[in-house]
C-alpha atoms as a PDB file:
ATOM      1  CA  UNK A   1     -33.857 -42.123 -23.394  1.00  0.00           C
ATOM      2  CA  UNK A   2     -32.950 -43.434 -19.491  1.00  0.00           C
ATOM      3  CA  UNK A   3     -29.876 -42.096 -19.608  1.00  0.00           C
ATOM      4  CA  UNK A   4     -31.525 -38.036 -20.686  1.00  0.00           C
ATOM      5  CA  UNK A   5     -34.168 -38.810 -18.587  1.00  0.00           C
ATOM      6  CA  UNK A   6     -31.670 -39.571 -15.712  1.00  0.00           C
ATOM      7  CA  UNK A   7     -29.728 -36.249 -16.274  1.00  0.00           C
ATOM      8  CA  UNK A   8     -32.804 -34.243 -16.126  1.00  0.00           C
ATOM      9  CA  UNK A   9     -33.419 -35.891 -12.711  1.00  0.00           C
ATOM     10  CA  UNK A  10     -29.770 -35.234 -11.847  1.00  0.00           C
ATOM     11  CA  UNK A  11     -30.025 -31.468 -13.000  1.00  0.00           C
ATOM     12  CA  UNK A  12     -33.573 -31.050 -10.924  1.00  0.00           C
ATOM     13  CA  UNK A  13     -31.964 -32.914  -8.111  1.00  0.00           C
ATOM     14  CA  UNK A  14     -29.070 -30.679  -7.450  1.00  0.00           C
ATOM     15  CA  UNK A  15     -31.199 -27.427  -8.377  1.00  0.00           C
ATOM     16  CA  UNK A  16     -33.235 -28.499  -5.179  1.00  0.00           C
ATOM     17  CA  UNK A  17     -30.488 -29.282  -3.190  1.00  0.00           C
ATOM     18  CA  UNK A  18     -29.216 -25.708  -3.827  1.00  0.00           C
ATOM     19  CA  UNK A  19     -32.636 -23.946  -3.215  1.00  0.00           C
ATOM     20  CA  UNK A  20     -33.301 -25.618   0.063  1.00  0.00           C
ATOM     21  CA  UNK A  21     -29.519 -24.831   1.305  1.00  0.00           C
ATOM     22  CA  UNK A  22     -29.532 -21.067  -0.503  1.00  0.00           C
ATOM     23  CA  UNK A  23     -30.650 -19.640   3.500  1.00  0.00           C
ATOM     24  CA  UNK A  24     -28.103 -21.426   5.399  1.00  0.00           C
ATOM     25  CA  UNK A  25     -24.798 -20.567   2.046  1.00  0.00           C
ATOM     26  CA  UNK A  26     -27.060 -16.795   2.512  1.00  0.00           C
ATOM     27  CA  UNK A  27     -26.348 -16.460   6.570  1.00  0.00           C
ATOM     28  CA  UNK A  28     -22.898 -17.891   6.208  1.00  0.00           C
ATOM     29  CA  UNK A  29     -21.914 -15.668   3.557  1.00  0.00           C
ATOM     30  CA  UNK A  30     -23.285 -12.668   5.728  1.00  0.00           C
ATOM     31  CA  UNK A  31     -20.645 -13.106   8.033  1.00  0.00           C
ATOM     32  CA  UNK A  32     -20.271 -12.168  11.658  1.00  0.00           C
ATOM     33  CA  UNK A  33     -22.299  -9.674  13.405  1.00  0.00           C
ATOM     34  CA  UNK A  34     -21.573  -6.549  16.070  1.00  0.00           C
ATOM     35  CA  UNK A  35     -23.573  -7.617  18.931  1.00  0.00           C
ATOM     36  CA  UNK A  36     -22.538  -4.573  20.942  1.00  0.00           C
ATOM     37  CA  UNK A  37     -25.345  -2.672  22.585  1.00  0.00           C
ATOM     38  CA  UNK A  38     -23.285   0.291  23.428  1.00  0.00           C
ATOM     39  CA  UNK A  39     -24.172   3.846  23.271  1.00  0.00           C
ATOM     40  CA  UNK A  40     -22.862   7.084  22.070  1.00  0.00           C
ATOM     41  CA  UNK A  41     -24.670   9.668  23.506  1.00  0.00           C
ATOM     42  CA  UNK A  42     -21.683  12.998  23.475  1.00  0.00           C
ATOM     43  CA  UNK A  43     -19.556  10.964  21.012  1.00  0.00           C
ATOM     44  CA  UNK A  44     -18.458  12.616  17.668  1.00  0.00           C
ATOM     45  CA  UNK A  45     -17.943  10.516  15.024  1.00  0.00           C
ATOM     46  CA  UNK A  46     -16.392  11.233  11.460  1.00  0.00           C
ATOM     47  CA  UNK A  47     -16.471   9.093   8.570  1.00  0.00           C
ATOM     48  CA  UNK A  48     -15.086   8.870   5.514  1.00  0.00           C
ATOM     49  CA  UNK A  49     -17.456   8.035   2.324  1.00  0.00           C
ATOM     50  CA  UNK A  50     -20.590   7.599   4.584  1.00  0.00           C
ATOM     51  CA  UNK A  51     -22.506   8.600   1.802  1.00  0.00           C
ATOM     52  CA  UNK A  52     -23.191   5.288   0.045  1.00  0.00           C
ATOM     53  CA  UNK A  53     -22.448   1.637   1.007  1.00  0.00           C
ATOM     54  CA  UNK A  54     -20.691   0.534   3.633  1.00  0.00           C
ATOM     55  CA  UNK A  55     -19.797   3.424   5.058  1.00  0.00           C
ATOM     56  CA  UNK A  56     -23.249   4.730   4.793  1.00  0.00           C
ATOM     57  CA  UNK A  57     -24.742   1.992   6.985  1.00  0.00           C
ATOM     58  CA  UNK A  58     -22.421   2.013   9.425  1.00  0.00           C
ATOM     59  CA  UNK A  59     -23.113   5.877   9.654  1.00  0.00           C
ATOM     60  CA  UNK A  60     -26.741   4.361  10.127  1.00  0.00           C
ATOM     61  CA  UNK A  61     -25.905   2.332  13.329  1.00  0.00           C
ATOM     62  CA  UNK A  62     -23.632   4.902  15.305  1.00  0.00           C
ATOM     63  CA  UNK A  63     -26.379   7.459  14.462  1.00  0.00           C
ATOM     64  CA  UNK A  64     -29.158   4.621  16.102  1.00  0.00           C
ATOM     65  CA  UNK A  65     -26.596   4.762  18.766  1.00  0.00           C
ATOM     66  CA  UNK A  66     -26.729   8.704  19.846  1.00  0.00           C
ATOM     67  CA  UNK A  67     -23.203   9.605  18.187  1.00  0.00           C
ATOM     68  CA  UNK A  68     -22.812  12.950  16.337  1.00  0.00           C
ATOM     69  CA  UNK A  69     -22.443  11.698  13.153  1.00  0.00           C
ATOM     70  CA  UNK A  70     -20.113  13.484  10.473  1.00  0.00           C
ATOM     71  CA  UNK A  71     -20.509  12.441   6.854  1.00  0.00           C
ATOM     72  CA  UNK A  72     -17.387  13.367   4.627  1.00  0.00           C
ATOM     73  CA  UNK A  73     -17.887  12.668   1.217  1.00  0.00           C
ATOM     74  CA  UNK A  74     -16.677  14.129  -1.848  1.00  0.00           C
ATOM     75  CA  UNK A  75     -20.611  13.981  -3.437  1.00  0.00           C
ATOM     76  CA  UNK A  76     -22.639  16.278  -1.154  1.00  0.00           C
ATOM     77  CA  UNK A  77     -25.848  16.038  -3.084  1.00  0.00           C
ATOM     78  CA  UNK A  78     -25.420  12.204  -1.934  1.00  0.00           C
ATOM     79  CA  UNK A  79     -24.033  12.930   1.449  1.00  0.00           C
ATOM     80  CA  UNK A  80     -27.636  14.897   2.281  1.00  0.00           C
ATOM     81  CA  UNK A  81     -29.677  12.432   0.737  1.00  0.00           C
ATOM     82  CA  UNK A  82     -27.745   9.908   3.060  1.00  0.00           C
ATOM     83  CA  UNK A  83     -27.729  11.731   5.992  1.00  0.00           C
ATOM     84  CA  UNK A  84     -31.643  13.128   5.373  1.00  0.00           C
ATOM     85  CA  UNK A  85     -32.687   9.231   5.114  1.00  0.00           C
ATOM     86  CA  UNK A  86     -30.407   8.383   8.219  1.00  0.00           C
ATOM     87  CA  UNK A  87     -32.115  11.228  10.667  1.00  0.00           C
ATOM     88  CA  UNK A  88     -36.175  10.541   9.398  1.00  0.00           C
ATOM     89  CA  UNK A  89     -34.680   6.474  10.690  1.00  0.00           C
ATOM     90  CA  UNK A  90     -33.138   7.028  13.416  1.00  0.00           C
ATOM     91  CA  UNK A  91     -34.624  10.774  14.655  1.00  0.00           C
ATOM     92  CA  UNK A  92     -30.967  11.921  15.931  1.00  0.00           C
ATOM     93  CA  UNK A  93     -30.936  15.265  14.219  1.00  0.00           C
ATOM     94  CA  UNK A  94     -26.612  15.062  14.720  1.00  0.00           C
ATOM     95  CA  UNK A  95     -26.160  13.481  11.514  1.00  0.00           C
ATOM     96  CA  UNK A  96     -24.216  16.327   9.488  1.00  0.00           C
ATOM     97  CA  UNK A  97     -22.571  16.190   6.084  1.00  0.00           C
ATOM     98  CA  UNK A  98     -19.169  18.055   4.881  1.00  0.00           C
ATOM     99  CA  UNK A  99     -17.332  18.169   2.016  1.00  0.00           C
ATOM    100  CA  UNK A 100     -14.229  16.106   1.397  1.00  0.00           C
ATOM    101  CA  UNK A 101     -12.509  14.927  -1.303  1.00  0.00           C
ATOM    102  CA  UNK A 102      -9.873  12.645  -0.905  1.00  0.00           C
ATOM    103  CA  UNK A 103      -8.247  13.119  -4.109  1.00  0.00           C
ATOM    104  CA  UNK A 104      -7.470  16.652  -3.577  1.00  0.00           C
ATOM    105  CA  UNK A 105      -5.095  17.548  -0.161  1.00  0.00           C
ATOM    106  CA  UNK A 106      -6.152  20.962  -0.469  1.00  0.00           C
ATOM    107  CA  UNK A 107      -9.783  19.672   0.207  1.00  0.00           C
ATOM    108  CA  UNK A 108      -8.920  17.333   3.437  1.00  0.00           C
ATOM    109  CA  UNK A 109      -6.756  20.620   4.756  1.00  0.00           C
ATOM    110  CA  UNK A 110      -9.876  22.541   4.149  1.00  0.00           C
ATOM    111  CA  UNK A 111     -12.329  20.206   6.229  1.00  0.00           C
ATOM    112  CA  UNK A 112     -10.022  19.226   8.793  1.00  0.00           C
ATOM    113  CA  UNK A 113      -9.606  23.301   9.540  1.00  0.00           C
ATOM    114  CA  UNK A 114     -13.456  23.532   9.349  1.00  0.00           C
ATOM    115  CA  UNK A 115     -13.589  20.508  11.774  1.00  0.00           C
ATOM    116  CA  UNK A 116     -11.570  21.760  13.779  1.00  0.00           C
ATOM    117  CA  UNK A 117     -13.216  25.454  14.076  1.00  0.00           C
ATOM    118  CA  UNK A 118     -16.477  23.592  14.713  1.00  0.00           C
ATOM    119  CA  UNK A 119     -16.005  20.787  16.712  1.00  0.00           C
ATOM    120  CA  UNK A 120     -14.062  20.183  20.558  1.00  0.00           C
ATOM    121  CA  UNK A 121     -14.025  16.761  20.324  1.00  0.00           C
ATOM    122  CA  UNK A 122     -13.477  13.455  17.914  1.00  0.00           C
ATOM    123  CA  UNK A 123     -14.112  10.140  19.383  1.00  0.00           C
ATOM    124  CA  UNK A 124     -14.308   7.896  16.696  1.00  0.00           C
ATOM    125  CA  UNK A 125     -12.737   8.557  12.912  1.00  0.00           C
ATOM    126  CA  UNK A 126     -13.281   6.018  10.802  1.00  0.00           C
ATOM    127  CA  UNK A 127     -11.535   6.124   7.745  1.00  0.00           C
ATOM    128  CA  UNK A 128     -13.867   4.064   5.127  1.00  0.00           C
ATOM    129  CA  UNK A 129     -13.863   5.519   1.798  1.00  0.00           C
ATOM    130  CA  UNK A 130     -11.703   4.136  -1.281  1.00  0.00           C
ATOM    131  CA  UNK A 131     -11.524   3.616  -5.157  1.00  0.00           C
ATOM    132  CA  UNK A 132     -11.696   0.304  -6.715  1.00  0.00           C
ATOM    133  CA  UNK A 133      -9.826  -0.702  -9.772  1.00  0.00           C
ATOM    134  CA  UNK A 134      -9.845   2.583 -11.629  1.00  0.00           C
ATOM    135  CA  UNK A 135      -8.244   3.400 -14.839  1.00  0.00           C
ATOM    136  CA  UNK A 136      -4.893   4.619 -14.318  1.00  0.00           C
ATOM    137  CA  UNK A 137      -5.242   8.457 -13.193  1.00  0.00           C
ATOM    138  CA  UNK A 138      -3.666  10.533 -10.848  1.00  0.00           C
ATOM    139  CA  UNK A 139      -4.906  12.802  -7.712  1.00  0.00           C
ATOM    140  CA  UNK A 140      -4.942  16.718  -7.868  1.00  0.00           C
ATOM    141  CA  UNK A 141      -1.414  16.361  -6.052  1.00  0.00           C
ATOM    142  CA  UNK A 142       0.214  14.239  -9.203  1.00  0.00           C
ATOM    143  CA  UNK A 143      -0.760  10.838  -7.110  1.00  0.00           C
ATOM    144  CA  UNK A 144      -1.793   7.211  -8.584  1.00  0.00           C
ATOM    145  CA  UNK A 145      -5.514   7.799  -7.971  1.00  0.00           C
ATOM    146  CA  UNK A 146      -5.784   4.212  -5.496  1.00  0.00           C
ATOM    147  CA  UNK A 147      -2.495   5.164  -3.971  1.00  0.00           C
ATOM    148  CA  UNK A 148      -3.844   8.833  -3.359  1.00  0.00           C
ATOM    149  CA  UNK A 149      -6.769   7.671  -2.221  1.00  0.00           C
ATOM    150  CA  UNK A 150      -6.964   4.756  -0.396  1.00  0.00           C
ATOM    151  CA  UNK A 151      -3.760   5.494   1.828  1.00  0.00           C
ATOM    152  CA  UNK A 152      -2.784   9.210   1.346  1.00  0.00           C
ATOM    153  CA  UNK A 153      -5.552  10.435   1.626  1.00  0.00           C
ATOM    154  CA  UNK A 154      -6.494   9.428   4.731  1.00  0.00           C
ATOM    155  CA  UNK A 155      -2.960   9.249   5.743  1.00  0.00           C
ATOM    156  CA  UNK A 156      -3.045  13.161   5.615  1.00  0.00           C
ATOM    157  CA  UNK A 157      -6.357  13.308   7.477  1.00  0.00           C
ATOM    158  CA  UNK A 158      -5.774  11.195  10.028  1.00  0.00           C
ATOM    159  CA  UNK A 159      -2.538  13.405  10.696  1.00  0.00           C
ATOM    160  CA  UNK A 160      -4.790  16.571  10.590  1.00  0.00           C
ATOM    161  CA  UNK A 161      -7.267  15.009  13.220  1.00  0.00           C
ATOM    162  CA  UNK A 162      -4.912  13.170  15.677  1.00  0.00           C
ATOM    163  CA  UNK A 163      -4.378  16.186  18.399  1.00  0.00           C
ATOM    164  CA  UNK A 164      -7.984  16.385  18.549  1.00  0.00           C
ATOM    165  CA  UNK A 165      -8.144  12.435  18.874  1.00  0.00           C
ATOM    166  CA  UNK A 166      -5.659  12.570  21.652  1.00  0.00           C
ATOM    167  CA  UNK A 167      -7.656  15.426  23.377  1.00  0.00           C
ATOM    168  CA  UNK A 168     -10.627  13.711  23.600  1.00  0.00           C
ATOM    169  CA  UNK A 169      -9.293   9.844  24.282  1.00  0.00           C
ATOM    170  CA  UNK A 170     -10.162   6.925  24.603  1.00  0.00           C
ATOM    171  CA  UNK A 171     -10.328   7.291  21.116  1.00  0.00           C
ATOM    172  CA  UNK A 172     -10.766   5.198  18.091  1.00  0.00           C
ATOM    173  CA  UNK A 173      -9.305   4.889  14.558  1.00  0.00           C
ATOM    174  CA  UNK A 174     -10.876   2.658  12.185  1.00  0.00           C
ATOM    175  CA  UNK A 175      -9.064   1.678   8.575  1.00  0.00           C
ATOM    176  CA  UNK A 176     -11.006   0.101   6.504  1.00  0.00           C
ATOM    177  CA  UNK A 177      -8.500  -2.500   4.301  1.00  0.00           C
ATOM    178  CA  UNK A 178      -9.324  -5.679   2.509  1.00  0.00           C
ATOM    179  CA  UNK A 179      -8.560  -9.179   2.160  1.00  0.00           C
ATOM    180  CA  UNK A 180      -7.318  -7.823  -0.798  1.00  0.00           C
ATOM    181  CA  UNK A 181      -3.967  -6.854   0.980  1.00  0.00           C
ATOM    182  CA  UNK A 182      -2.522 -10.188   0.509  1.00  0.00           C
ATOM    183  CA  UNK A 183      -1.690  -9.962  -2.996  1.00  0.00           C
ATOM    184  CA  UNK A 184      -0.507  -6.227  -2.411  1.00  0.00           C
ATOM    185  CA  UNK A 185       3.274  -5.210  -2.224  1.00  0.00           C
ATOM    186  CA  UNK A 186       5.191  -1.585  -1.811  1.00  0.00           C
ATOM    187  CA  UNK A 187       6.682  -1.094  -4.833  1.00  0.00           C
ATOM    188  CA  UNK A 188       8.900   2.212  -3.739  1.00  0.00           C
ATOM    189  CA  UNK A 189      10.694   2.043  -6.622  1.00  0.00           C
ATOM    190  CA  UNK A 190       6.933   2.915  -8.988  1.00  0.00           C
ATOM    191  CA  UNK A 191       4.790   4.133  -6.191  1.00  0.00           C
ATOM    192  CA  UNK A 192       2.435   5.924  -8.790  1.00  0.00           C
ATOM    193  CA  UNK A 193       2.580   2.954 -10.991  1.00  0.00           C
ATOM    194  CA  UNK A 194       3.606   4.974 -14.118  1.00  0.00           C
ATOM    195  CA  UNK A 195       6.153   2.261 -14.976  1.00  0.00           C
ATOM    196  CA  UNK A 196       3.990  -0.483 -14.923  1.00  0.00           C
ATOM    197  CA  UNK A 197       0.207  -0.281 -13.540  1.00  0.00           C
ATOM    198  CA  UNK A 198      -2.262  -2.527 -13.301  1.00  0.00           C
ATOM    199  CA  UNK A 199      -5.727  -1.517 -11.880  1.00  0.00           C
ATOM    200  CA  UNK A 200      -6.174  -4.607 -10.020  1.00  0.00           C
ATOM    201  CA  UNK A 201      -3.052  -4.694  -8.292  1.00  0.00           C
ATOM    202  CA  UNK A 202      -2.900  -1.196  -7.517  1.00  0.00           C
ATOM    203  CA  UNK A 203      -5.906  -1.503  -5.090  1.00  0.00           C
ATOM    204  CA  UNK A 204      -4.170  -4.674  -3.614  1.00  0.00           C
ATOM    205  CA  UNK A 205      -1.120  -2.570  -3.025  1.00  0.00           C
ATOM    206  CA  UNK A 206      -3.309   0.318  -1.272  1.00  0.00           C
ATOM    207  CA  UNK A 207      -5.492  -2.236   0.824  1.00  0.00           C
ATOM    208  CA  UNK A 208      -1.502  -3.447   2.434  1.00  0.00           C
ATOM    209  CA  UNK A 209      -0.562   0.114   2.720  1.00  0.00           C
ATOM    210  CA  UNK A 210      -3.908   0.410   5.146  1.00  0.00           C
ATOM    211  CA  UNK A 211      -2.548  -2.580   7.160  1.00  0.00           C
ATOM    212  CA  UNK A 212       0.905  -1.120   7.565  1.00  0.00           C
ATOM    213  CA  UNK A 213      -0.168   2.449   8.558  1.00  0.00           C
ATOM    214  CA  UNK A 214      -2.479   0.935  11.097  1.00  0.00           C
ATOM    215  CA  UNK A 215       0.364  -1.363  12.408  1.00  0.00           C
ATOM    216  CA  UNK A 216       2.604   1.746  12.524  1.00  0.00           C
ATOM    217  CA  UNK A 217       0.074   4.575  13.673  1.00  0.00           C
ATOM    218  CA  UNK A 218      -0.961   1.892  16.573  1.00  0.00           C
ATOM    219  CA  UNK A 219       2.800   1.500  17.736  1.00  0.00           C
ATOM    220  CA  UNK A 220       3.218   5.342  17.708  1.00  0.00           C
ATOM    221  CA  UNK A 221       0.006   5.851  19.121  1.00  0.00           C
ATOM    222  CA  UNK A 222       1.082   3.495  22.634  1.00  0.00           C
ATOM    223  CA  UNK A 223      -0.257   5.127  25.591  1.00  0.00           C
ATOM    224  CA  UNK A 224      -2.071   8.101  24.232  1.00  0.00           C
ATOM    225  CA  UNK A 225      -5.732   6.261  24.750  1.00  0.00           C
ATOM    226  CA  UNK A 226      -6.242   6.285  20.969  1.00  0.00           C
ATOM    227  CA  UNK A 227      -6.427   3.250  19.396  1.00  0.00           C
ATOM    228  CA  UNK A 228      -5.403   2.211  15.428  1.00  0.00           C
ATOM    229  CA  UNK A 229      -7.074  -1.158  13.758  1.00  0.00           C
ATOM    230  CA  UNK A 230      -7.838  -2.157  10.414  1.00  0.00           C
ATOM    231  CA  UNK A 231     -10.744  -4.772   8.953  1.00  0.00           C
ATOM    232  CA  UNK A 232     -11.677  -6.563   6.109  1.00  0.00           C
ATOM    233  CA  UNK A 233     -15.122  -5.593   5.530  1.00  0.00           C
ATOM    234  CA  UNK A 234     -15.580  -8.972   3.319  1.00  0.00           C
ATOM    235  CA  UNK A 235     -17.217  -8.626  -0.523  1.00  0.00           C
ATOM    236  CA  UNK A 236     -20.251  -6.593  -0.356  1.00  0.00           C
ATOM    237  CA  UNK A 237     -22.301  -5.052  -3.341  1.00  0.00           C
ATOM    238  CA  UNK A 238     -21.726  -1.891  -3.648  1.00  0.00           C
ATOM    239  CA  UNK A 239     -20.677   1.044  -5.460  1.00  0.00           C
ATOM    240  CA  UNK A 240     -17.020   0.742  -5.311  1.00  0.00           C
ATOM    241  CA  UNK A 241     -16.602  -1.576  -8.550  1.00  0.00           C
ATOM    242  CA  UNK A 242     -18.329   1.087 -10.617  1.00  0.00           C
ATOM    243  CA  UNK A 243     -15.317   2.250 -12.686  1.00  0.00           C
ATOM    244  CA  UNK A 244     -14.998  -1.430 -14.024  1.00  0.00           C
ATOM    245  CA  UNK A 245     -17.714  -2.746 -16.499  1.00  0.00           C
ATOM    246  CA  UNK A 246     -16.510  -6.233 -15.957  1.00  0.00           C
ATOM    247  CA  UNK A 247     -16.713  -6.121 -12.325  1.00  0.00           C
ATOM    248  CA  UNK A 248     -19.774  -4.170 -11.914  1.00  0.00           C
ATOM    249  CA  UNK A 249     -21.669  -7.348 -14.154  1.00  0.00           C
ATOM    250  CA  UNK A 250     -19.679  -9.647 -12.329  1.00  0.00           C
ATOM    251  CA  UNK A 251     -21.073  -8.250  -8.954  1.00  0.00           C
ATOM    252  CA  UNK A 252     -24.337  -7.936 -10.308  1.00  0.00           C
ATOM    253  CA  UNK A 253     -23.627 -11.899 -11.306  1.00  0.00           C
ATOM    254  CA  UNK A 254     -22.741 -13.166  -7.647  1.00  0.00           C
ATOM    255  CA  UNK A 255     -24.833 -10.683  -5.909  1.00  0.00           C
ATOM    256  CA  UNK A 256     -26.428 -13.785  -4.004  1.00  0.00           C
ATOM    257  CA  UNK A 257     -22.939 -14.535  -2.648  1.00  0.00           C
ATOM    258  CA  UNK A 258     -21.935 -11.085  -1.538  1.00  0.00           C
ATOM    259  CA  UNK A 259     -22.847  -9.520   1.384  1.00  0.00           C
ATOM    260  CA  UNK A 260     -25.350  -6.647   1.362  1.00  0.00           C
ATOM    261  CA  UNK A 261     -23.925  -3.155   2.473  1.00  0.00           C
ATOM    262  CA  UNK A 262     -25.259  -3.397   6.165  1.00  0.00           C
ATOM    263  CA  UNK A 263     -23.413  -6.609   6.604  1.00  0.00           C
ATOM    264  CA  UNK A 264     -20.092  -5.513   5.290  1.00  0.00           C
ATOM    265  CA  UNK A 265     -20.361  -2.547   7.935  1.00  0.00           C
ATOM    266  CA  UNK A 266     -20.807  -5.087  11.041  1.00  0.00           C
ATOM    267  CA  UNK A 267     -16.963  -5.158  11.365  1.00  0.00           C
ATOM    268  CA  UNK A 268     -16.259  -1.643  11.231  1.00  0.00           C
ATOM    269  CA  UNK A 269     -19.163  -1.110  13.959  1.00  0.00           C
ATOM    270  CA  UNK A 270     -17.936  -4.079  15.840  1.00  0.00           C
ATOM    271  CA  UNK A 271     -14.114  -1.804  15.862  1.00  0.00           C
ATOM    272  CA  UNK A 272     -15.706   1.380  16.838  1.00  0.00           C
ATOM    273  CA  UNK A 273     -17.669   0.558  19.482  1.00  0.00           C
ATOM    274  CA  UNK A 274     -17.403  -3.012  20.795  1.00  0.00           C
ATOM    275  CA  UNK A 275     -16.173  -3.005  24.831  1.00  0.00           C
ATOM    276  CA  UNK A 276     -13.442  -5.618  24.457  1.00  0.00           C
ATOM    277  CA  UNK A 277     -11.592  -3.725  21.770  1.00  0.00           C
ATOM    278  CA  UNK A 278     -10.808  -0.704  24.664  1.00  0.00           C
ATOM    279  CA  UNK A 279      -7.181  -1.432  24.528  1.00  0.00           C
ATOM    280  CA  UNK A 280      -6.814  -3.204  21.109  1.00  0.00           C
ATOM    281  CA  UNK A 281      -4.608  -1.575  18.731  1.00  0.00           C
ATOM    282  CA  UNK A 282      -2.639  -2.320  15.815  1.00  0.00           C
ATOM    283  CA  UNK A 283      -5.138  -5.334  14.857  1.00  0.00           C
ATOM    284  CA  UNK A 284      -6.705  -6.637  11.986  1.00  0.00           C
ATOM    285  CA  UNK A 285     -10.310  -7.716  12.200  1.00  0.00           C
ATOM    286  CA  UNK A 286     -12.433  -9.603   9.918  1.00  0.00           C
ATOM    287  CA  UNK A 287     -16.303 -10.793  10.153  1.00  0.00           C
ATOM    288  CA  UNK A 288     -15.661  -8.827  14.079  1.00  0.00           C
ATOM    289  CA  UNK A 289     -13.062 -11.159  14.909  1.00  0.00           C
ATOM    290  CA  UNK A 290      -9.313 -11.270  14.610  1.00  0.00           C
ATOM    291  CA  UNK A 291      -7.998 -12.242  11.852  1.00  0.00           C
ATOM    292  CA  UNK A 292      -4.526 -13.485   9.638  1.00  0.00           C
ATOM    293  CA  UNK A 293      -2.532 -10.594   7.901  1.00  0.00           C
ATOM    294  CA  UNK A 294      -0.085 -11.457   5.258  1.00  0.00           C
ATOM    295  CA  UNK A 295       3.735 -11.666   6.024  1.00  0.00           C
ATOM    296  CA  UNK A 296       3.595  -8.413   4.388  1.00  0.00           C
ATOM    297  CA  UNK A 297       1.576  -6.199   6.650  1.00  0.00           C
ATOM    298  CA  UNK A 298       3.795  -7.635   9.592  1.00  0.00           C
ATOM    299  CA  UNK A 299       6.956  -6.069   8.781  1.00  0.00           C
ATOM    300  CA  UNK A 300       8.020  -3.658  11.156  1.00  0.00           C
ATOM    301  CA  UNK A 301      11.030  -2.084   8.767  1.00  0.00           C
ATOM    302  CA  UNK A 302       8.641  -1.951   5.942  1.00  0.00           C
ATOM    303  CA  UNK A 303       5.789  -0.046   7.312  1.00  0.00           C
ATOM    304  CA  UNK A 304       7.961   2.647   9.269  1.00  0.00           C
ATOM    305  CA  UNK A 305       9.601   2.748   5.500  1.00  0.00           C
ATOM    306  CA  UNK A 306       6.312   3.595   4.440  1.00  0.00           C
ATOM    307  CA  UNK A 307       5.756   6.201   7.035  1.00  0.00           C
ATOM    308  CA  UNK A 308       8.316   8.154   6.018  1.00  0.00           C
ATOM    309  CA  UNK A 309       7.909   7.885   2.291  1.00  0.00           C
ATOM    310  CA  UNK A 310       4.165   9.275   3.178  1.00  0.00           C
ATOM    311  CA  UNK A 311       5.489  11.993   5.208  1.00  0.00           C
ATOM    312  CA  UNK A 312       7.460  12.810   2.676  1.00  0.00           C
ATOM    313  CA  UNK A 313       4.968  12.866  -0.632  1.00  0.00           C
ATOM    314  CA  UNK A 314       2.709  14.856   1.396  1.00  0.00           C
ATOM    315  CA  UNK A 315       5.148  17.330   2.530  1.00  0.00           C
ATOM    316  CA  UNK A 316       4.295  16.948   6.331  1.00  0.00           C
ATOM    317  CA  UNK A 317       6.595  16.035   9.365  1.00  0.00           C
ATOM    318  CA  UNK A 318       5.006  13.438  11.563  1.00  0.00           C
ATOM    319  CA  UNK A 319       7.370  12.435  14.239  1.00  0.00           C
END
């Protein structure tokens, strides 16, 4: 009887302890925090999946900062609903949405052209949207859907976008990668994973290709006044789990732990706009500080390896 009674007291014991330390786990989990109070009045900003999560509420804050805010998203019914919400919070009417789907290069061809027509300048492109371990599938263009994604993609669009970039430095690109880049590798020899896939893995190996076109775009990019870096945004709860079952309930599971959309978005505000990061490039940032890449992402031979191979799937010449 003492000894069940005296497990009971145990059991209530800790349950306490955890209750009265849940705010201070909370604000360390949240992580770090863009303290930045610049503006962006005249700025023109373009970001990539801005129509939910992370890239959503960072849309949110460079909009509350007077940027021109462009939305590309692949769902425009989302994409207005985001960017309707954004403008009734903020009241800067400059928050605009346009199609783009990064599965499809036909699509990013078609709204960088439209960009282009429309707009003089880009100061800020933030390249934030990605797929999460999907069932293997493949991109309009025949590519392994995280792959096409995640790195192509944006790859493509970045490519499409520079000259303007250039033309309106000091300029910023953002790449959103993931801690998740430690456990990636460049498999050259199954690129599309049609060998041997495995969904996990295959975002891993897109998060690393992030790192090493930032590391590579940044060392190309040396005196232009346009500036590469990549971030860990840390685990938030958000939409990008949705094509797993098992991860979506294990989300919903630790949602206590993970950080809520507006926190994962502090360190790609903190990269577009904070002072100190002026002449930055080729970094990795996480919780808006620097932070440790794996041996990986620091090879010089393997990311201009890379380069080419992307240059070369996409049919482009990027010298």
């Amino acid at each position: 009887m003492l000894n069940c009674l005296a497990t009971v007291l145990g059991i209530f014991i800790c349950v306490l302890l955890l209750f009265m330390a849940a705010p201070y786990i909370r604000r360390y989990m949240a992580g770090g925090v863009c303290k930045s109070t610049t503006k962006l009045n005249g700025k023109v900003v373009v970001i990539t999946g801005a129509n939910t999560g992370i890239g959503k509420e960072t849309a949110r804050d460079l909009a509350q900062r007077g940027a021109r805010v462009i939305i590309a998203c692949r769902d425009m019914a989302k994409g207005e609903a985001a960017a309707c919400e954004i403008r009734a919070e903020t009241g800067n009417q400059q928050v605009i949405v346009k199609k783009l789907d990064l599965a499809d290069t036909k699509s990013i061809r078609e709204f960088a052209e439209n960009f282009l027509a429309e707009e003089k300048v880009l100061h800020i492109l933030i390249n934030n949207a990605g797929v999460m371990v999907c069932p293997y599938s493949k991109t309009a263009d025949g590519f392994e859907m995280h792959l096409g994604v995640n790195h192509l993609g944006h790859f493509l669009l970045t490519f499409l976008l520079l000259e303007c970039l250039k033309q309106s430095a000091p300029a910023r690109i953002v790449n959103v990668s993931s801690l998740a880049h430690h456990a990636g590798r460049i498999r050259f020899h199954d690129l599309q994973g049609e060998k041997c896939y495995n969904w996990g893995l295959a975002y891993c190996h897109s998060k690393l290709a992030n790192v090493l076109f930032t590391r590579e775009l940044a060392r190309r990019l040396q005196g232009t006044g346009v500036t590469a870096n990549s971030l860990h945004p840390g685990s938030v709860h958000s939409e990008l789990v949705r094509h797993s079952s098992l991860m979506t309930l294990l989300w919903k599971t630790l949602s206590f732990f993970l950080k809520t959309p507006r926190e994962g978005a502090q360190t790609s505000v903190y990269c577009a706009v904070a002072e100190e990061l002026e002449s930055v490039t080729g970094q990795y940032f996480s919780d808006c500080q620097p932070a440790y890449v794996s041996p990986q992402s620091r090879n010089d031979e393997l990311a201009k390896k890379l380069w080419n191979v992307s240059c070369e799937l996409l049919g482009i010449q990027w010298d």
